[in-house]
Protein backbone atom coordinates (compact mmCIF):
# COMPACT_ATOMS: atom_id res chain seq x y z
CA UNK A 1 10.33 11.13 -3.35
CA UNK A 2 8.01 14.19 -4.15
CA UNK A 3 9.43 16.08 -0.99
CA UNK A 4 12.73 15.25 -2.13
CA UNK A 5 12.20 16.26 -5.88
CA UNK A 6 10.57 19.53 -4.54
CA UNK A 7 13.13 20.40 -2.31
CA UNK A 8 16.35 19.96 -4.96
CA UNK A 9 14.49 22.76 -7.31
CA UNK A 10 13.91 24.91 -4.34
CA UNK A 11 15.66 24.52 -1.12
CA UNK A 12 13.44 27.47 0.41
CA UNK A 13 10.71 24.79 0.57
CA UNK A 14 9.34 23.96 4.09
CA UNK A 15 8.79 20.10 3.70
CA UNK A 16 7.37 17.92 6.06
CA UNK A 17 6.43 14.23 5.22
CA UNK A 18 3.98 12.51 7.50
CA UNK A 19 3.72 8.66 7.64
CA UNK A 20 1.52 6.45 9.47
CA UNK A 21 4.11 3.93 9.79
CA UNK A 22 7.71 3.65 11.81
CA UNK A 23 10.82 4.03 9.82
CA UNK A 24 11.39 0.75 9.09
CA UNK A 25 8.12 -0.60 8.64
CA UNK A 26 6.87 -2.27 4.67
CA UNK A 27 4.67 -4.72 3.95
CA UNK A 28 6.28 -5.82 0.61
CA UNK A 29 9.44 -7.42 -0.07
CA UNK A 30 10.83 -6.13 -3.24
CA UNK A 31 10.20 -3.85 -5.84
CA UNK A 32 11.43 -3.78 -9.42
CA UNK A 33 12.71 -0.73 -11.75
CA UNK A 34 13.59 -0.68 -15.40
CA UNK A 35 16.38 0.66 -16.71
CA UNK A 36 14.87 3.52 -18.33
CA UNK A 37 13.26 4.61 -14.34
CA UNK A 38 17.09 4.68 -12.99
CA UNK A 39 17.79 6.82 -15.89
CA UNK A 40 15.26 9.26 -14.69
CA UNK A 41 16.06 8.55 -11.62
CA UNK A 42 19.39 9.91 -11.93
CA UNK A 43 18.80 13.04 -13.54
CA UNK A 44 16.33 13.75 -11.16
CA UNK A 45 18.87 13.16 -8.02
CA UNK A 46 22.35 11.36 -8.61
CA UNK A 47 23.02 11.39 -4.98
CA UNK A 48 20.05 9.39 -4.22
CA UNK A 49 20.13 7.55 -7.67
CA UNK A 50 24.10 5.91 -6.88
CA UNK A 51 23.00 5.53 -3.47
CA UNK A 52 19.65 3.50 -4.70
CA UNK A 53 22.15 2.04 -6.97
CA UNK A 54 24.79 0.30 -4.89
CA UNK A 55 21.52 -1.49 -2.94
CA UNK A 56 20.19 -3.05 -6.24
CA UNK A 57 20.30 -7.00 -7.23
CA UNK A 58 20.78 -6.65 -11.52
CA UNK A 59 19.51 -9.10 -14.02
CA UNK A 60 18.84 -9.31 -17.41
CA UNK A 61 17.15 -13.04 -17.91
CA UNK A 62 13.55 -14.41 -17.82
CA UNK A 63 13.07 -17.81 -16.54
CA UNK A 64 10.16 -19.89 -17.07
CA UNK A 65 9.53 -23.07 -15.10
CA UNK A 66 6.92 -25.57 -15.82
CA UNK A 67 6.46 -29.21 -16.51
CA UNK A 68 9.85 -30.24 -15.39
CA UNK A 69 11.21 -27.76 -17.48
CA UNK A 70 13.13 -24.25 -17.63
CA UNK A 71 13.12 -22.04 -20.61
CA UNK A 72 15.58 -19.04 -20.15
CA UNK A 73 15.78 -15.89 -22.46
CA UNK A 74 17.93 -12.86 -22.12
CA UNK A 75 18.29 -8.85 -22.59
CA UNK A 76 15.33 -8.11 -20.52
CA UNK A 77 17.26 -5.27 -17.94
CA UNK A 78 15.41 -5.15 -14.55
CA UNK A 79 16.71 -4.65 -11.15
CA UNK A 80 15.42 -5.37 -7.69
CA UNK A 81 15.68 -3.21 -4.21
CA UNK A 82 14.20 -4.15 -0.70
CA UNK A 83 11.08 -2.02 -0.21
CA UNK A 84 12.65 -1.27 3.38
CA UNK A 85 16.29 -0.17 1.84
CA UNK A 86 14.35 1.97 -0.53
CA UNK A 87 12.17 3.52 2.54
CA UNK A 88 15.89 3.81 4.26
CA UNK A 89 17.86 5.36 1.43
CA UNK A 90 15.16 7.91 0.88
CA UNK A 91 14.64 8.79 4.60
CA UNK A 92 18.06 9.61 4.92
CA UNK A 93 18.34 11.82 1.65
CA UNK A 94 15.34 13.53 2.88
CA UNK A 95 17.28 14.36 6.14
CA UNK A 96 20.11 15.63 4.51
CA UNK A 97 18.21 18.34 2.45
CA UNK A 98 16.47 19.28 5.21
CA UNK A 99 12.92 17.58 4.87
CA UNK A 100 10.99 17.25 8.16
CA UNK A 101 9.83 13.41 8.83
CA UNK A 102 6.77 12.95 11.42
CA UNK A 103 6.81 9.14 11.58
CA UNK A 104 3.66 7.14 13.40
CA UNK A 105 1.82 10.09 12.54
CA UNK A 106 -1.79 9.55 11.17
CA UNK A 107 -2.77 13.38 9.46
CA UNK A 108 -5.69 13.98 7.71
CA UNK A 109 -5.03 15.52 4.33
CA UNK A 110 -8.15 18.08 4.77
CA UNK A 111 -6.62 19.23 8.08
CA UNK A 112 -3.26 19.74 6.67
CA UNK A 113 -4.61 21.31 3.61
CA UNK A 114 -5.85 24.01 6.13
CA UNK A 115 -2.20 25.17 6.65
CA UNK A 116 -0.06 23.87 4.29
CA UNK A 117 -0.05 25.40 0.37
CA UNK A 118 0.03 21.50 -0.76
CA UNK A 119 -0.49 18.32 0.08
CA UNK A 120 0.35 15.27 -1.18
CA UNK A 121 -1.66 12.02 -0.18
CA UNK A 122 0.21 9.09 -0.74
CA UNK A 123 -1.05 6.91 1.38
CA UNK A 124 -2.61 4.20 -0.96
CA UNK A 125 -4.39 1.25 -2.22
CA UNK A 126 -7.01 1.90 0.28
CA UNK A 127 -6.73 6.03 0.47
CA UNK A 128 -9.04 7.25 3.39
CA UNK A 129 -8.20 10.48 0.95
CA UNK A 130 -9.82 9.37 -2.32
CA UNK A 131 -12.68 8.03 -0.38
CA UNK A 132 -13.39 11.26 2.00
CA UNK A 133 -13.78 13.22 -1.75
CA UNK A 134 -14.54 10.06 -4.22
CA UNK A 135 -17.38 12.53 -5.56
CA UNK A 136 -14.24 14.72 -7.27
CA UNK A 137 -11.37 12.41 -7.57
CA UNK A 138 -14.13 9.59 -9.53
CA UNK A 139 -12.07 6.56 -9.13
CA UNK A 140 -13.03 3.71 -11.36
CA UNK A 141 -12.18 0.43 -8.99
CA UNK A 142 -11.89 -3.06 -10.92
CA UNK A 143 -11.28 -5.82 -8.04
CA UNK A 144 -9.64 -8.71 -10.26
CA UNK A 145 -10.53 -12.54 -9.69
CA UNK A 146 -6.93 -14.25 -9.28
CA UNK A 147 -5.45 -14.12 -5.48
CA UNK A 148 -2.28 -13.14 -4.65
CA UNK A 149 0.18 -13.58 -1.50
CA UNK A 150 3.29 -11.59 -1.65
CA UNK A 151 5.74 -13.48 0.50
CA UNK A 152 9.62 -13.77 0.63
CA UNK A 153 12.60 -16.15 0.57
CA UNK A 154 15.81 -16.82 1.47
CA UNK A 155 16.37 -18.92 -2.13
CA UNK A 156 18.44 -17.37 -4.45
CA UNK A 157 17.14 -15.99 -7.82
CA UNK A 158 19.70 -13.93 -8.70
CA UNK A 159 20.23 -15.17 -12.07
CA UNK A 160 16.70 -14.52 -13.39
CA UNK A 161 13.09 -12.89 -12.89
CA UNK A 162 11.44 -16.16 -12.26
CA UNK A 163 8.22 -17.50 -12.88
CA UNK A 164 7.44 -21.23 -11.59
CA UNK A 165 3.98 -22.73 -12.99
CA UNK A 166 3.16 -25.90 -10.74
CA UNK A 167 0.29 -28.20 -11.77
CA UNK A 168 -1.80 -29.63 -8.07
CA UNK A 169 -4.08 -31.45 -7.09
CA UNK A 170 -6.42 -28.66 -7.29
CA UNK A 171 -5.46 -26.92 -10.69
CA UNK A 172 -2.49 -24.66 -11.45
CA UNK A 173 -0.40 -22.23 -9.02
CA UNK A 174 2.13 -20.08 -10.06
CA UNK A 175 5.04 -17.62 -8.18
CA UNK A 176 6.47 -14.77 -9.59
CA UNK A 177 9.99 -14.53 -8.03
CA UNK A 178 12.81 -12.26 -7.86
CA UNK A 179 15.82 -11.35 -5.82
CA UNK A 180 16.40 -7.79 -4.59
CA UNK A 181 19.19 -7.99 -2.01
CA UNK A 182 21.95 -10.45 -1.62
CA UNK A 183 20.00 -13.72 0.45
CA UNK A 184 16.23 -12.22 -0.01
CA UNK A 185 14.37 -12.48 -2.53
CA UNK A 186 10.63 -11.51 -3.49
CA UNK A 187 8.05 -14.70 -3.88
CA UNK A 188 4.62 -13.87 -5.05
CA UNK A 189 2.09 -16.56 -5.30
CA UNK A 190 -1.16 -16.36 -7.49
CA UNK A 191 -3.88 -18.76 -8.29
CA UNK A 192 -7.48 -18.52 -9.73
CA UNK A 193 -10.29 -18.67 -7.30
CA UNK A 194 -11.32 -21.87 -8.29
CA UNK A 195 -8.37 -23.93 -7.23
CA UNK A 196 -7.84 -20.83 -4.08
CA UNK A 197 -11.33 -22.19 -2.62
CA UNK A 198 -9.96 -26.15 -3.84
CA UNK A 199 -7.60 -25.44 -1.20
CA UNK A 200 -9.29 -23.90 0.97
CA UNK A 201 -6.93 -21.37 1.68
CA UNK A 202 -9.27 -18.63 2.55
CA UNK A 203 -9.94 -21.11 6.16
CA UNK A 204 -6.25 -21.65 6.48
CA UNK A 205 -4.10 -19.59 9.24
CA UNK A 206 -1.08 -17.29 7.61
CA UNK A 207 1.03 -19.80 8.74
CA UNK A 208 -1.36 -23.13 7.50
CA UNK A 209 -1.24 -20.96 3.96
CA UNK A 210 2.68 -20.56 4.16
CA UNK A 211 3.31 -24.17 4.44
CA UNK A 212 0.98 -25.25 1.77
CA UNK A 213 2.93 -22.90 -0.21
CA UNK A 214 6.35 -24.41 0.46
CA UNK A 215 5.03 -27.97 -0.32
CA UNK A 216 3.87 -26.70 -3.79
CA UNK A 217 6.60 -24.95 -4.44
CA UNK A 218 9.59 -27.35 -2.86
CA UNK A 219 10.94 -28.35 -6.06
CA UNK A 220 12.39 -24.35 -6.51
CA UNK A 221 12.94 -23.53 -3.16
CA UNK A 222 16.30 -25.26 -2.17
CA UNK A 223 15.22 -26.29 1.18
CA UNK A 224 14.72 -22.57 2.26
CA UNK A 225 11.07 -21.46 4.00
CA UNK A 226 8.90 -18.67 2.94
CA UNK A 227 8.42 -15.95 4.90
CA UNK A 228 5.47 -13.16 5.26
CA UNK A 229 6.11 -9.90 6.74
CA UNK A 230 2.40 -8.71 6.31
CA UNK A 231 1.61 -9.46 10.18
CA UNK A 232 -0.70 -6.17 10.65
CA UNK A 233 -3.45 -8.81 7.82
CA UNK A 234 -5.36 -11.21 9.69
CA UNK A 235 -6.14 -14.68 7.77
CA UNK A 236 -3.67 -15.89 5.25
CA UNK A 237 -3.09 -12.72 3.95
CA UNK A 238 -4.45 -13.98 0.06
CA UNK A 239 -5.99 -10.63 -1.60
CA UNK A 240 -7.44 -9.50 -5.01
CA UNK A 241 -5.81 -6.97 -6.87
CA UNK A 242 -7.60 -4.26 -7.63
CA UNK A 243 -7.32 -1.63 -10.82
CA UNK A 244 -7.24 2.31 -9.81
CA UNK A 245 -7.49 4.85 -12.07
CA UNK A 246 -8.86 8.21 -10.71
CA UNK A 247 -10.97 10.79 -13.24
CA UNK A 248 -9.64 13.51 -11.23
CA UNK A 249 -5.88 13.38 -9.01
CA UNK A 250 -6.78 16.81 -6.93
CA UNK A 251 -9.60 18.48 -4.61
CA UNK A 252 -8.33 21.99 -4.25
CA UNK A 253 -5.08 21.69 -3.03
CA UNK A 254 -4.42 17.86 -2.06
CA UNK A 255 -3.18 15.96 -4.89
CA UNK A 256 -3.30 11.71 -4.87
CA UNK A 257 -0.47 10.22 -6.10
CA UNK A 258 0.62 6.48 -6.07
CA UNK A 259 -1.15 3.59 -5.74
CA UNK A 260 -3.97 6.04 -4.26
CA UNK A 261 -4.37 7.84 -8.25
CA UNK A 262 -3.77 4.88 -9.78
CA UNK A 263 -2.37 1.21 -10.08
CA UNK A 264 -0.35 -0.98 -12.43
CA UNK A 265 -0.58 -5.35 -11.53
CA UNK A 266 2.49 -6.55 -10.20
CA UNK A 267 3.02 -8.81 -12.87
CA UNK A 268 5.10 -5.60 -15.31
CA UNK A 269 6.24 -4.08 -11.86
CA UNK A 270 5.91 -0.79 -12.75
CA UNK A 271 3.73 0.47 -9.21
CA UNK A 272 6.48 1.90 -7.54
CA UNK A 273 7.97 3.31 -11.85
CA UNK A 274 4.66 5.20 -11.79
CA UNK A 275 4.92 6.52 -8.40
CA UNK A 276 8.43 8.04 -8.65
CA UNK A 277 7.73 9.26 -12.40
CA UNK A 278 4.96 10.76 -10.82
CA UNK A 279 6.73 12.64 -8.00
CA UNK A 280 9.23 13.63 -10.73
CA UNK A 281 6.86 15.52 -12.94
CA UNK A 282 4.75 17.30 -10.25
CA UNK A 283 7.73 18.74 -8.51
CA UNK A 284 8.93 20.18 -12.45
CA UNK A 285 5.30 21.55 -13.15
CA UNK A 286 5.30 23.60 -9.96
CA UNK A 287 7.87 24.62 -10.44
CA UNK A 288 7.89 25.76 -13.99
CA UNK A 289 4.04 26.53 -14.33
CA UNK A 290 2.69 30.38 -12.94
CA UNK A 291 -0.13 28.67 -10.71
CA UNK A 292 -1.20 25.07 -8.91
CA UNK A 293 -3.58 24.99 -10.91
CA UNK A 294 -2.01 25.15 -13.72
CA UNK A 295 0.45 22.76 -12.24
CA UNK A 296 -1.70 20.66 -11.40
CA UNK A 297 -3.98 20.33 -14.65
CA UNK A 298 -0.37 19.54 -16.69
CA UNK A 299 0.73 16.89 -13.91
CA UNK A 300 -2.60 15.24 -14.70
CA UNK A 301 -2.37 15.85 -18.87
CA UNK A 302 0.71 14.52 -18.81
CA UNK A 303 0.80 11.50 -16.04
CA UNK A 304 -2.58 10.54 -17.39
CA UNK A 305 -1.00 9.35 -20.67
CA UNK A 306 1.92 7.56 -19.43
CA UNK A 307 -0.29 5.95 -16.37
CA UNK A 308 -3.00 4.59 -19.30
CA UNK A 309 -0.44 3.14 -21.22
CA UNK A 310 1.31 1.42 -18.21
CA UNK A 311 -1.92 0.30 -16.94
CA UNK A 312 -2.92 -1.19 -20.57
CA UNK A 313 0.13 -2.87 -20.45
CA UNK A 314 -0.77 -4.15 -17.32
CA UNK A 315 -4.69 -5.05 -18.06
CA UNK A 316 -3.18 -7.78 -20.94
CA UNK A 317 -0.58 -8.73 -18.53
CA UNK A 318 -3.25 -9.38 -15.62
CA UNK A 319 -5.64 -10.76 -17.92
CA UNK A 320 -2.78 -13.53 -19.59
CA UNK A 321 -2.39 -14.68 -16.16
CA UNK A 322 -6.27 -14.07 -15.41
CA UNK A 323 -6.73 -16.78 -18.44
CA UNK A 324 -4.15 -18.92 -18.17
CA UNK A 325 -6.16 -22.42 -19.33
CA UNK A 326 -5.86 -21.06 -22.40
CA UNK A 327 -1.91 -21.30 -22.95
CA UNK A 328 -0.93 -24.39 -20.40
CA UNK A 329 -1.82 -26.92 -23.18
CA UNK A 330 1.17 -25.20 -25.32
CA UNK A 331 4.60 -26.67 -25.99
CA UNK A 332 7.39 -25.13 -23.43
CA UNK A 333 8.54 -22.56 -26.73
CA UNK A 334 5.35 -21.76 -27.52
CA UNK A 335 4.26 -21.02 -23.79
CA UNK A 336 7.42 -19.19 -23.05
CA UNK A 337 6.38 -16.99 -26.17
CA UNK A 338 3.36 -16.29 -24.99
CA UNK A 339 4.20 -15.17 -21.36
CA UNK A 340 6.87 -12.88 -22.60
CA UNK A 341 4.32 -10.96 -25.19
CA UNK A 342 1.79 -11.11 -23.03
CA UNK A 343 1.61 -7.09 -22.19
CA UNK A 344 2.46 -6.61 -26.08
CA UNK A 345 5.11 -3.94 -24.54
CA UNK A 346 7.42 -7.11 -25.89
CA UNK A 347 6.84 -7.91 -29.86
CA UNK A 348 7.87 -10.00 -31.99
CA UNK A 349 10.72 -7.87 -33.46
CA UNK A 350 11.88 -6.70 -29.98
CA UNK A 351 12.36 -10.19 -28.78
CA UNK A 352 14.40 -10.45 -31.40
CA UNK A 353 16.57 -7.20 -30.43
CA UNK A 354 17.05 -8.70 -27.01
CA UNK A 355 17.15 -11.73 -27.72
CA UNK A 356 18.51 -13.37 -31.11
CA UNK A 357 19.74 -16.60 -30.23
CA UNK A 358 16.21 -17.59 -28.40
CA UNK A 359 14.01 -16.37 -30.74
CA UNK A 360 16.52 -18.17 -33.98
CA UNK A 361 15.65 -21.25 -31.69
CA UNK A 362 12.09 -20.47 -31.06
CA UNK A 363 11.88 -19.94 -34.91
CA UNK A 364 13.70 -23.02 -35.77
């Protein structure tokens, strides 16, 4: 999206993205925007932004399952896009402004720094760029307890972002869940390490794992399977999430940006927001400050802020879930309460903004 960015405020720009990966390939399911990100998405590009647009699944409820129960609360405004539509739309604006795409193509940032007045590594939880020059870029890496799968379905959750709380034999699982095309829709399961090694999950095949899964989580599932498209992981394909925040986002003139600067848990969704906010800002400051340099030390001023707030957001998020003993002993109100302040981007008074009638009930 940089390359794209770059190339609407100057077409003279020789552009040429390289990617490991073929076309179509993503290892995700879905990804979710806010509102206020497809605002800036559009007045960055409103060719790509209607295109993005006509691809997305809408909703505006939260719905919390647990205990035999489903609380539902409104006004929330999130959508949901395949990862591989979004790789798709993109691709072909890129063509059309004249980007060059290298796909399967596995450059080292230092080389192409050699001939190329900037590069941009994206390519990254695991950046082979941040750790060639971790003694500039200083990244500050917090590997979090809970584990994770990010699967899919065929289920429908169109109505709601979803979260199912199921109580085992081994202590408490949960799924996060949420539709982003019209029959598939994104199913991420998380559980504390504690009941993970109860299961024994970490012994169990992909396909042992998946199963288990669908047993736990029959009740919500309609019949349908889930599915994993993360084939390239060996195991069960269960990982810990782990916090990013670089001191430093360039060596000379590479610049990280992504999930290789800096992360946000999945639990807000706002990766993929900081990513193209990111791309957004760098392509204005270099194009609107005298030097790189200069470009570059404003990209990280200003990013910096916005990427610590996101990520504190994201910290009490993580943590709620991190802690969760604490709040399954409350009543279904009280718990629903909880999980939707839990970043304390959501207060009191702003639950009441977007939703009146729940919180009159809550209060009642």
């Amino acid at each position: 999206y940089f390359a794209i960015s770059a190339k609407l405020r100057d077409p003279a720009h020789d552009i040429t993205v390289f990617e490991r990966n073929k076309p179509d390939d993503t290892f995700g399911w879905g990804v979710v925007l806010s509102d206020e990100t497809l605002e800036n998405l559009a007045t960055n590009d409103p060719v790509s932004a209607k295109s993005i647009g006509e691809n997305f699944a809408y909703w505006d409820d939260i719905a919390v399952h647990k205990d035999g129960q489903t609380m539902l609360s409104t006004g929330h405004g999130f959508c949901g896009i395949g990862r591989k539509q979004l790789l798709i739309l993109l691709q072909e604006r890129a063509c059309e402004l004249g980007i060059t795409l290298k796909f399967q193509s596995e450059e080292d940032a230092d080389t192409l720094a050699k001939t190329h007045d900037l590069v941009i590594a994206s390519d990254g939880l695991n950046s082979a760029t941040r750790k060639t020059h971790e003694g500039t870029f200083r990244p500050d890496i917090s590997t979090r307890p809970c584990k994770f799968v990010w699967l899919g379905t065929h289920q429908k959750f169109d109505d709601a972002f979803t979260f199912i709380f199921e109580e085992t034999e081994h202590g408490w699982i949960w799924a996060h869940a949420y539709q982003f095309d019209d029959d598939t829709a994104t199913f991420i399961v998380e559980t504390s390490p504690e009941t993970f090694d109860a299961f024994g999950f970490a012994e169990m095949s992909q396909q042992e794992s998946i199963t288990t899964c669908e047993r736990i989580f029959a009740a919500h599932l309609g019949g349908h399977s889930l599915m994993s498209n993360a084939n390239h992981i060996r195991g069960s394909a269960w990982i810990n999430f782990p916090r990013v925040l670089c001191e430093n986002w360039h060596h000379e003139n590479i610049v990280l940006m992504g999930d290789a600067a800096a992360t946000a848990h999945f639990s807000i969704g706002s990766g993929t927001k900081l990513a193209l906010e990111s791309a957004i800002a760098l392509a204005d400051y270099i194009h609107t400050e005298p030097t790189l340099d200069a470009a570059f030390a404003k990209y990280e001023d200003a990013r910096r802020l916005e990427v610590l707030r996101l990520q504190s957001a994201a910290r009490n998020s993580m943590e709620w879930f991190e802690e969760i003993g604490r709040y399954l002993h409350l009543d279904p109100v009280q718990f629903n309460y909880s999980l939707l302040t839990r970043s304390q981007r959501i207060s009191h008074e702003n639950l009441r903004l977007r939703d009146p009638d729940w919180l009159a009930s809550a209060e009642g």
